[in-house]
Protein backbone atom coordinates (compact mmCIF):
# COMPACT_ATOMS: atom_id res chain seq x y z
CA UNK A 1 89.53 89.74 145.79
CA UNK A 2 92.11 88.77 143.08
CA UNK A 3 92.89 91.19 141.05
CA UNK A 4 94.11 89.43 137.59
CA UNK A 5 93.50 92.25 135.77
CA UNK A 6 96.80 94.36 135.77
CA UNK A 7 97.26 95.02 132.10
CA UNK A 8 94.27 97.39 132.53
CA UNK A 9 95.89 99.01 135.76
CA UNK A 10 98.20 97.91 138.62
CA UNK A 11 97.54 98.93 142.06
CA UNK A 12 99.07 102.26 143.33
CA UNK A 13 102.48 101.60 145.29
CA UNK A 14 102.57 101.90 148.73
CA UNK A 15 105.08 104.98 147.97
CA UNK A 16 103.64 106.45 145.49
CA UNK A 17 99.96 106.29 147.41
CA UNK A 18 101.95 108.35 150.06
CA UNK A 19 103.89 110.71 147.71
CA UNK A 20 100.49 111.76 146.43
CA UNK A 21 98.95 111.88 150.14
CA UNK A 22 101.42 114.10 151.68
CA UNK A 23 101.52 116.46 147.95
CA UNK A 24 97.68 116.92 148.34
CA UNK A 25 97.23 117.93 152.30
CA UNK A 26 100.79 119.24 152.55
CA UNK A 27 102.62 119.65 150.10
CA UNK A 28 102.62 123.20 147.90
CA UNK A 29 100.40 124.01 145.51
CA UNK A 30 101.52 126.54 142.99
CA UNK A 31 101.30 126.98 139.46
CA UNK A 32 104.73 125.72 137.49
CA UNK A 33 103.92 128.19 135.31
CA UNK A 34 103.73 131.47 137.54
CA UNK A 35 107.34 133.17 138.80
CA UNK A 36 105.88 133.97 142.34
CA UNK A 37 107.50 131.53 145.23
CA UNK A 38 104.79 129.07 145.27
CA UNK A 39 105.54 128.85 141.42
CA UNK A 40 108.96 128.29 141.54
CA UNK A 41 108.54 125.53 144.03
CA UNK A 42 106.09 124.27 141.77
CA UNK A 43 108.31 124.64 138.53
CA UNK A 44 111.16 122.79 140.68
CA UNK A 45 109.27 119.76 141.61
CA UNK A 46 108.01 119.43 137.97
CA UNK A 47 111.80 119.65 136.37
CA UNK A 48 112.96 117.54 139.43
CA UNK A 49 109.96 114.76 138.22
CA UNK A 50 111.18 115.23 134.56
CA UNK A 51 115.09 114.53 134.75
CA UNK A 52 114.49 111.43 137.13
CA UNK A 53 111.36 110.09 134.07
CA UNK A 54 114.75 111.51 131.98
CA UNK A 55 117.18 109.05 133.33
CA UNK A 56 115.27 106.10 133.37
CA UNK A 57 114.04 106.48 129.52
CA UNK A 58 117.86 107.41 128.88
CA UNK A 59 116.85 110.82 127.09
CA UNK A 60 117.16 114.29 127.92
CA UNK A 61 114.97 115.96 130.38
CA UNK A 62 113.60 118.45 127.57
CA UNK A 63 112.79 115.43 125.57
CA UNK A 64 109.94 114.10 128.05
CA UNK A 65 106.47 115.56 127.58
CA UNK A 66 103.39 115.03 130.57
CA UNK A 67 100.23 113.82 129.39
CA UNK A 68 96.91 112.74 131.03
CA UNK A 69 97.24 109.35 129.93
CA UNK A 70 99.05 106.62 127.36
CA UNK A 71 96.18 107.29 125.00
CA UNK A 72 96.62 111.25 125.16
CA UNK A 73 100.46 110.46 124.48
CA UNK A 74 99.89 107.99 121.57
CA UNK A 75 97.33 110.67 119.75
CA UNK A 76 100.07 113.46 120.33
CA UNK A 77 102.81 111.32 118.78
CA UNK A 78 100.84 110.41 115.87
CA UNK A 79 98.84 113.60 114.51
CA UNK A 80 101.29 115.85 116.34
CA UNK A 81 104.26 114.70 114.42
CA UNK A 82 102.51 113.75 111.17
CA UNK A 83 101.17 117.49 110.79
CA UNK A 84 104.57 118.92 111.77
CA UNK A 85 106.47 116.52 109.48
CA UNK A 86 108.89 118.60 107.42
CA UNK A 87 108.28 117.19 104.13
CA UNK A 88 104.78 117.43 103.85
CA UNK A 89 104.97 115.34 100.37
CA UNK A 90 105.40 112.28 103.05
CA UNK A 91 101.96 111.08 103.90
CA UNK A 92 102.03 107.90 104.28
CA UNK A 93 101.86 106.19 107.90
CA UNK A 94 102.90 102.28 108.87
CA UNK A 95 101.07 100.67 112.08
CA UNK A 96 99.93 97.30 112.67
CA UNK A 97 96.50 95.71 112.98
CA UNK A 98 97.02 95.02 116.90
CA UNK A 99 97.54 98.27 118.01
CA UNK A 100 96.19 99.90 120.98
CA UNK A 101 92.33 101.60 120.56
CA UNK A 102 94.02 104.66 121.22
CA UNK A 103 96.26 104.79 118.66
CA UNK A 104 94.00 103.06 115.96
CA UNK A 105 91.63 105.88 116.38
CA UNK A 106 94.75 108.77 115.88
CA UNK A 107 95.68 106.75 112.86
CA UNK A 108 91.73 107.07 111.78
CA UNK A 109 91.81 110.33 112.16
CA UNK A 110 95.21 111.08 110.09
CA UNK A 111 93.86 109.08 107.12
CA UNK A 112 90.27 111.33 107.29
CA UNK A 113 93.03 114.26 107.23
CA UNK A 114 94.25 112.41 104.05
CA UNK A 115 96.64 110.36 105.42
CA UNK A 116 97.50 106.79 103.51
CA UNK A 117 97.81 104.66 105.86
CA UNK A 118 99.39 100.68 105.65
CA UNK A 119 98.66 98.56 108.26
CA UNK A 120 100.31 95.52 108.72
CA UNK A 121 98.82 91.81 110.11
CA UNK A 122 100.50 89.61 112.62
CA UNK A 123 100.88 86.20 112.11
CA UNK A 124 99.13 83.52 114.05
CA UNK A 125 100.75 84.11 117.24
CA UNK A 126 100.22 87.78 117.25
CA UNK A 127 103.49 88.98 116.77
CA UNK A 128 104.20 91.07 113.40
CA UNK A 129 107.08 89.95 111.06
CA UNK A 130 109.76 92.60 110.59
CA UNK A 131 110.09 91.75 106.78
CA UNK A 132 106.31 93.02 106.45
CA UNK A 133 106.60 95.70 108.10
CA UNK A 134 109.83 96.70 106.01
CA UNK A 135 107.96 96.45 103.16
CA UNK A 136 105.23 99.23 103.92
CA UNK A 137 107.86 101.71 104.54
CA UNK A 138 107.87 103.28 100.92
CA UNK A 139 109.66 106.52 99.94
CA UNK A 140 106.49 108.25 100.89
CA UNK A 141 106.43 107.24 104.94
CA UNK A 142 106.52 110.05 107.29
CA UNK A 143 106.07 107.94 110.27
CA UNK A 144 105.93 104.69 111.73
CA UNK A 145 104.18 103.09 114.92
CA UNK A 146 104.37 99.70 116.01
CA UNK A 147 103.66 98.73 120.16
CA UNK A 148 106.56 97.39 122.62
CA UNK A 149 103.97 94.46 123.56
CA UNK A 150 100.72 94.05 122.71
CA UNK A 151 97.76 94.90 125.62
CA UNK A 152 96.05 91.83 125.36
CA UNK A 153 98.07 89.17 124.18
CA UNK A 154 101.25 90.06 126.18
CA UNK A 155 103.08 89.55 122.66
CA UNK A 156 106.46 91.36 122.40
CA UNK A 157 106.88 93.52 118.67
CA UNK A 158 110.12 93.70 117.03
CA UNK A 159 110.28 97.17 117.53
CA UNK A 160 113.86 97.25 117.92
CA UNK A 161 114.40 96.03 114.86
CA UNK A 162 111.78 98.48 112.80
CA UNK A 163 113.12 101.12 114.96
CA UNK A 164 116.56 101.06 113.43
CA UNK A 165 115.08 99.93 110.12
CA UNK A 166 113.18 103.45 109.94
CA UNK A 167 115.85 105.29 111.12
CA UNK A 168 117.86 104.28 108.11
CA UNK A 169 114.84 105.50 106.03
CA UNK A 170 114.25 108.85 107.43
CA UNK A 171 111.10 107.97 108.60
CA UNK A 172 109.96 108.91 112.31
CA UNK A 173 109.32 105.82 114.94
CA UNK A 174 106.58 105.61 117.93
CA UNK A 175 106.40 102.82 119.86
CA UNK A 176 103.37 102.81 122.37
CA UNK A 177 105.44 101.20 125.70
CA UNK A 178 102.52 101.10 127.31
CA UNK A 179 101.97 97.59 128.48
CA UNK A 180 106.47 96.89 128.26
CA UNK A 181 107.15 99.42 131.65
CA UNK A 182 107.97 97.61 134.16
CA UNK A 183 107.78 93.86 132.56
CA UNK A 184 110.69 94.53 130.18
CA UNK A 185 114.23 96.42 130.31
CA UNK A 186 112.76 99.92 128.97
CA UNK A 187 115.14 102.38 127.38
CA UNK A 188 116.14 103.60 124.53
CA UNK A 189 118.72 101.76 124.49
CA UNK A 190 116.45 98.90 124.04
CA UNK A 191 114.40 100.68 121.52
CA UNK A 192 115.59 103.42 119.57
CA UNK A 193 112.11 105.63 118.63
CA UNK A 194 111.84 109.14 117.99
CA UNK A 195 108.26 108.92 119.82
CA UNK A 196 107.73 106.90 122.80
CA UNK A 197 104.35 106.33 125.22
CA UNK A 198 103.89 105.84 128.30
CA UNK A 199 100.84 105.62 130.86
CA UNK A 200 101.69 105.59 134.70
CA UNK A 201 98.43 103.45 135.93
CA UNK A 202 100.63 100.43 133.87
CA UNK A 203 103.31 100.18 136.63
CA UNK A 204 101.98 101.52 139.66
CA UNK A 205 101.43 104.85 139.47
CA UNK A 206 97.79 107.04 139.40
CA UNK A 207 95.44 106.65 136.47
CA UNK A 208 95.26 110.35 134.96
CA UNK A 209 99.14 110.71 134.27
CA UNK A 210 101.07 109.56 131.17
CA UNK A 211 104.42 110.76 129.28
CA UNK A 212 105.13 110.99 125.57
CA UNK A 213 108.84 111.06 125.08
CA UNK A 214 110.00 113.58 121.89
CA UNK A 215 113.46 113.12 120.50
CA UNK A 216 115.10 117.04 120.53
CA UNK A 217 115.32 116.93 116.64
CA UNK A 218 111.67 115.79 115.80
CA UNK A 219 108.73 118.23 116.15
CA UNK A 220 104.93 117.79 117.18
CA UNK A 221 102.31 120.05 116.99
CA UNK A 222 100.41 120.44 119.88
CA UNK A 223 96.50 119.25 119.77
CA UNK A 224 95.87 121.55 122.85
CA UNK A 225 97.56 125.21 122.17
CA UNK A 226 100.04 126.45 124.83
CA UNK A 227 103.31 127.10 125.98
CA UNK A 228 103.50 124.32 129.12
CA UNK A 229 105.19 121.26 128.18
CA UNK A 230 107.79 123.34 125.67
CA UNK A 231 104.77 123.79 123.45
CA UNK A 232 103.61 120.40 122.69
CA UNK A 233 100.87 120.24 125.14
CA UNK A 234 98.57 123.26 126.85
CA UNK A 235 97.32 123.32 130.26
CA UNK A 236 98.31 123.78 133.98
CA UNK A 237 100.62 120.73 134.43
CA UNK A 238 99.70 118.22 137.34
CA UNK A 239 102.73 118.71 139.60
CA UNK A 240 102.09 116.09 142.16
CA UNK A 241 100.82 113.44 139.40
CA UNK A 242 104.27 113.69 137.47
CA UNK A 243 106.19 113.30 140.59
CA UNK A 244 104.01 109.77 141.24
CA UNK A 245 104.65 109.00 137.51
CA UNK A 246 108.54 109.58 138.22
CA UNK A 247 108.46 107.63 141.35
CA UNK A 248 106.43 104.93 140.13
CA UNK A 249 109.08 104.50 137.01
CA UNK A 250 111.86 104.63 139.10
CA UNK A 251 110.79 101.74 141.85
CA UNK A 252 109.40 99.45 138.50
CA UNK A 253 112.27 99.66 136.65
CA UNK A 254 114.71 99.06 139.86
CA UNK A 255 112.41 95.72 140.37
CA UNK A 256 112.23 95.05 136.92
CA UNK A 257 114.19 91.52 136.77
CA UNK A 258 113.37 90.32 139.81
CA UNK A 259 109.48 91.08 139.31
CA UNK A 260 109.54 89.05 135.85
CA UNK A 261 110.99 86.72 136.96
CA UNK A 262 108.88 85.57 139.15
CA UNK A 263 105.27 86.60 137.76
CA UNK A 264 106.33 84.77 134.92
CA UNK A 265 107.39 81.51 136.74
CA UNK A 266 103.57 81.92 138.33
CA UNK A 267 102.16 82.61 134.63
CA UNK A 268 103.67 79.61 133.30
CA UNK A 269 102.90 77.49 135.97
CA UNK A 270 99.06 78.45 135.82
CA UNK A 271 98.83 77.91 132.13
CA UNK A 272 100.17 74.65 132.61
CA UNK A 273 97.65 74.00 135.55
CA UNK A 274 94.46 75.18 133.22
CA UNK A 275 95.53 73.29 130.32
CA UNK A 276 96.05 70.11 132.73
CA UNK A 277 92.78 70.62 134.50
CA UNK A 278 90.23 71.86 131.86
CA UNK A 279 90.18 70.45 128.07
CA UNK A 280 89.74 72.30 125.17
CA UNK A 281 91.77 75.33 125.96
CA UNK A 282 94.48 77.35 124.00
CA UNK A 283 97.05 80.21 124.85
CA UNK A 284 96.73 82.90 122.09
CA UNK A 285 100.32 84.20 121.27
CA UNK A 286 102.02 80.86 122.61
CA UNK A 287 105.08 80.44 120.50
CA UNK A 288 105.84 84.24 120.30
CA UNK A 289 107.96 86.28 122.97
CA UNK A 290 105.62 87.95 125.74
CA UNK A 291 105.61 90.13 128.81
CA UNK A 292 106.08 87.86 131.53
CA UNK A 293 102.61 88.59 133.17
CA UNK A 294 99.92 88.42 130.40
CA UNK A 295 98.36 85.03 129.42
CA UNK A 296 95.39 84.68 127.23
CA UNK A 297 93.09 81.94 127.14
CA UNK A 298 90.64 80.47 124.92
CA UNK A 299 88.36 78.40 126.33
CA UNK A 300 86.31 76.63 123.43
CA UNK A 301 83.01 76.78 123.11
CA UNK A 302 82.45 79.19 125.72
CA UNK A 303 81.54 82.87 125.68
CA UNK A 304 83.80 85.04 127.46
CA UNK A 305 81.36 87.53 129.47
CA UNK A 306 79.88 84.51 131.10
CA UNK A 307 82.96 83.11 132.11
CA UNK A 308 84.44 86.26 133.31
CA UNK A 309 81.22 87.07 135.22
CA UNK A 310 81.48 83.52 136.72
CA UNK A 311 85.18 84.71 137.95
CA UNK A 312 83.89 87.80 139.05
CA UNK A 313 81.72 86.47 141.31
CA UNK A 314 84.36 85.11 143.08
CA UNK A 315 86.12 88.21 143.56
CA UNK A 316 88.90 87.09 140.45
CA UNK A 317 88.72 90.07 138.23
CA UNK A 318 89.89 89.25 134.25
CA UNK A 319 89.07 90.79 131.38
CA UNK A 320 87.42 89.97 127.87
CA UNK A 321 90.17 92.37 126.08
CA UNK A 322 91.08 95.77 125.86
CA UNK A 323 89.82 98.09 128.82
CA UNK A 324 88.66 100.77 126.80
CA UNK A 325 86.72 97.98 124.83
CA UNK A 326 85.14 96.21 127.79
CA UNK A 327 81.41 96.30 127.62
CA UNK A 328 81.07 95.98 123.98
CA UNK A 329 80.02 92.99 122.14
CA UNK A 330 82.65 93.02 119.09
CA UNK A 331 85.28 90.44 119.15
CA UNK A 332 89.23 91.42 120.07
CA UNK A 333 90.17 93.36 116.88
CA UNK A 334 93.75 91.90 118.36
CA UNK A 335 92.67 88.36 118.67
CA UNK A 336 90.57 88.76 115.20
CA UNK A 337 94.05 89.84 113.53
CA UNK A 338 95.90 86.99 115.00
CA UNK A 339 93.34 84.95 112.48
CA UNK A 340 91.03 83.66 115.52
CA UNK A 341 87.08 83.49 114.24
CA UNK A 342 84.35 85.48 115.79
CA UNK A 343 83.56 82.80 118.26
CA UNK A 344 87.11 82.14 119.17
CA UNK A 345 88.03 85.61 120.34
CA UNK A 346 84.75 85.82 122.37
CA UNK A 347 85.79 82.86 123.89
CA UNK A 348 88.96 84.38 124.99
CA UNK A 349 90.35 85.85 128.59
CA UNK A 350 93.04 87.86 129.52
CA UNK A 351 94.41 86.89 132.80
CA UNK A 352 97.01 89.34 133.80
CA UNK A 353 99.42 88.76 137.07
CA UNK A 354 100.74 91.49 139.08
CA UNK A 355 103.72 92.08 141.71
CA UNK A 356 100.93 90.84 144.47
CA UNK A 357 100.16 87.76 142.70
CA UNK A 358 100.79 84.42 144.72
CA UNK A 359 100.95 81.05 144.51
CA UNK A 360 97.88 80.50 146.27
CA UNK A 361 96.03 82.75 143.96
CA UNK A 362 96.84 80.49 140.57
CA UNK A 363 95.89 77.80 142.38
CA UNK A 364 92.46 79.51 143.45
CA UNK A 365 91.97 80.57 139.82
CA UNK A 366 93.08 77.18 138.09
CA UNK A 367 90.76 75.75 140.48
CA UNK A 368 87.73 78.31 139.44
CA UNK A 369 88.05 77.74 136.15
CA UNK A 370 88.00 73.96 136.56
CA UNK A 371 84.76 74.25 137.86
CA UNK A 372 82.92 76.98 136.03
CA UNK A 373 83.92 76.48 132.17
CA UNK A 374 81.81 73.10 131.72
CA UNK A 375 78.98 75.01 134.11
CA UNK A 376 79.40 77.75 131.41
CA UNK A 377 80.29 75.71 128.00
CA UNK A 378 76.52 73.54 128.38
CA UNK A 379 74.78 76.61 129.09
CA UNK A 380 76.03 77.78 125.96
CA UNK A 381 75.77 74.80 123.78
């Protein structure tokens, strides 16, 4: 099987695979919270994963938060720190129309909680201007998300830029990082937010484990009540799972350059190979900078499900759009942004390389395509 569907998850490391092994048959299993031995060990391990998640993000240990997920961290960011904002006459909030499902829905639910909420377009290669953005941020913003690179188009935000743009305003800054560890330098050095997601499945860690970093001077309200994480988030924290997140951080950042470097030599190579071989096919977000291992494709006058079902019965695993969207029948709300019609975004697929992707495997996939999008274009004209 080829798996060219890593912006939905990368496989689990070798290391981290183990890590988790030897934590679940032999490794201790106390809570982090309790003062007996087993939760002191516990409570070790856990501030032990946090300083190294700490060092890489270039922010204090007390400033990283566990989560279940990047979509648990992006929710907590947004409501958390909108309802603890302390000037409560600030209520308006800036995102963009590409955003993540995850944090679309928190911004839903902020503007049901009365919220006003701007959102702000890309232009035609997906990638949002900073002078829009800029001028959404009224006296009135209490906070501001826009992503480190987009989920389906690979596209690369200015979020540097609005970051130190809202800092000069006062005005809190999330950036869902998401889909940038591991493909990009990530720091905040690179990026200066106040909020910042991330979701461990991205770069080679388990599904189940994700981080919200929480600058020491901003404050969030916790959507689940308790004292564990400093306050911001309830619950018996997942010891062994924040140790794979740490690990997982740690070997993708160390491998960062060389890794990019060469999945996108192999991404630019096999869009050049598709658009050679097969006619009538476009690269939404060419122009703009991306992540060096997204590309999507639209191949016109085709609809995407049968195409990708075509792949998949090949064993080359791609995907229509966003994971959590997969299955439904509404166009990209990404692509749709970007200004692409109905048609055009169902035509689309994202093809997404990972650290195991070869040579051999573009060439397997340019070659699948060749053959199955006029198989798949009559049956739909």
């Amino acid at each position: 099987m080829i798996y060219w569907d890593h912006n939905a998850a990368a496989p689990v490391r070798a290391e981290v695979a183990e890590l988790l092994a030897h934590a679940f048959t032999q490794g201790g299993h106390g809570n982090a919270s309790s003062v007996h031995q087993a939760g002191r060990e516990a409570r070790m391990r856990l501030d032990q994963a946090r300083a190294r998640v700490a060092r890489v993000l270039g922010c204090e240990p007390k400033e990283v938060t566990f989560t279940a997920s990047g979509s648990e961290a992006d929710a907590l960011a947004l409501i958390g720190a909108w309802h603890a904002r302390p000037r409560p006459e600030r209520r308006r909030v800036v995102t963009s129309t590409v955003e993540h499902p995850a944090l679309l829905g928190a911004v839903a639910q902020l503007e049901a909680a009365g919220a006003e909420v701007a959102r702000v377009s890309p232009g035609p290669d997906g990638r949002v201007r900073v002078e829009d953005v800029l001028s959404a941020l009224t006296p009135d913003t209490a906070l501001c998300s826009l992503m480190w690179a987009n989920n389906e188009t690979g596209v690369v935000q200015p979020a540097r830029e609005v970051a130190w743009a809202c800092r000069e305003r006062g005005v809190l800054f999330h950036t869902d990082a998401v889909q940038a560890a591991g493909k990009v330098p990530l720091s905040l050095r690179e990026v200066d937010a106040d909020l910042l997601s991330l979701s461990a499945h991205k770069f080679g860690g388990p599904a189940g484990v994700g981080v919200l970093m929480v600058r020491k001077d901003v404050d969030v309200r916790a959507l689940t009540p308790g004292h564990q994480e400093g306050g911001r988030r309830g619950g018996t924290q997942n010891v062994p799972y924040a140790e794979a997140l740490a690990l997982a951080l740690e070997l993708a950042t160390r491998e960062q350059e060389a890794t990019a470097a060469r999945v996108g030599a192999l991404r630019d190579t096999f869009e050049r190979e598709v658009l050679a071989a097969v006619p009538d096919v476009g690269v939404n977000g060419a122009g703009a900078p991306r992540v060096p291992n997204t590309s999507n494709l639209r191949f016109e006058g085709v609809e995407g499900e049968a195409l990708l079902m075509a792949l998949d019965l090949e064993g080359i695993c791609v995907s229509t759009g966003a994971a959590c969207a997969s299955g439904t029948l509404t166009p990209s709300h990404v692509l749709r942004a970007m200004g692409l019609t109905a048609p055009q975004a169902r035509a689309s697929l994202r093809f997404s390389l990972g650290p195991s992707t070869s040579a051999t495997d573009v060439e397997r996939v340019v070659e699948a395509l060749r053959r199955h999008v006029p198989t798949v274009r009559a049956l739909a004209g």
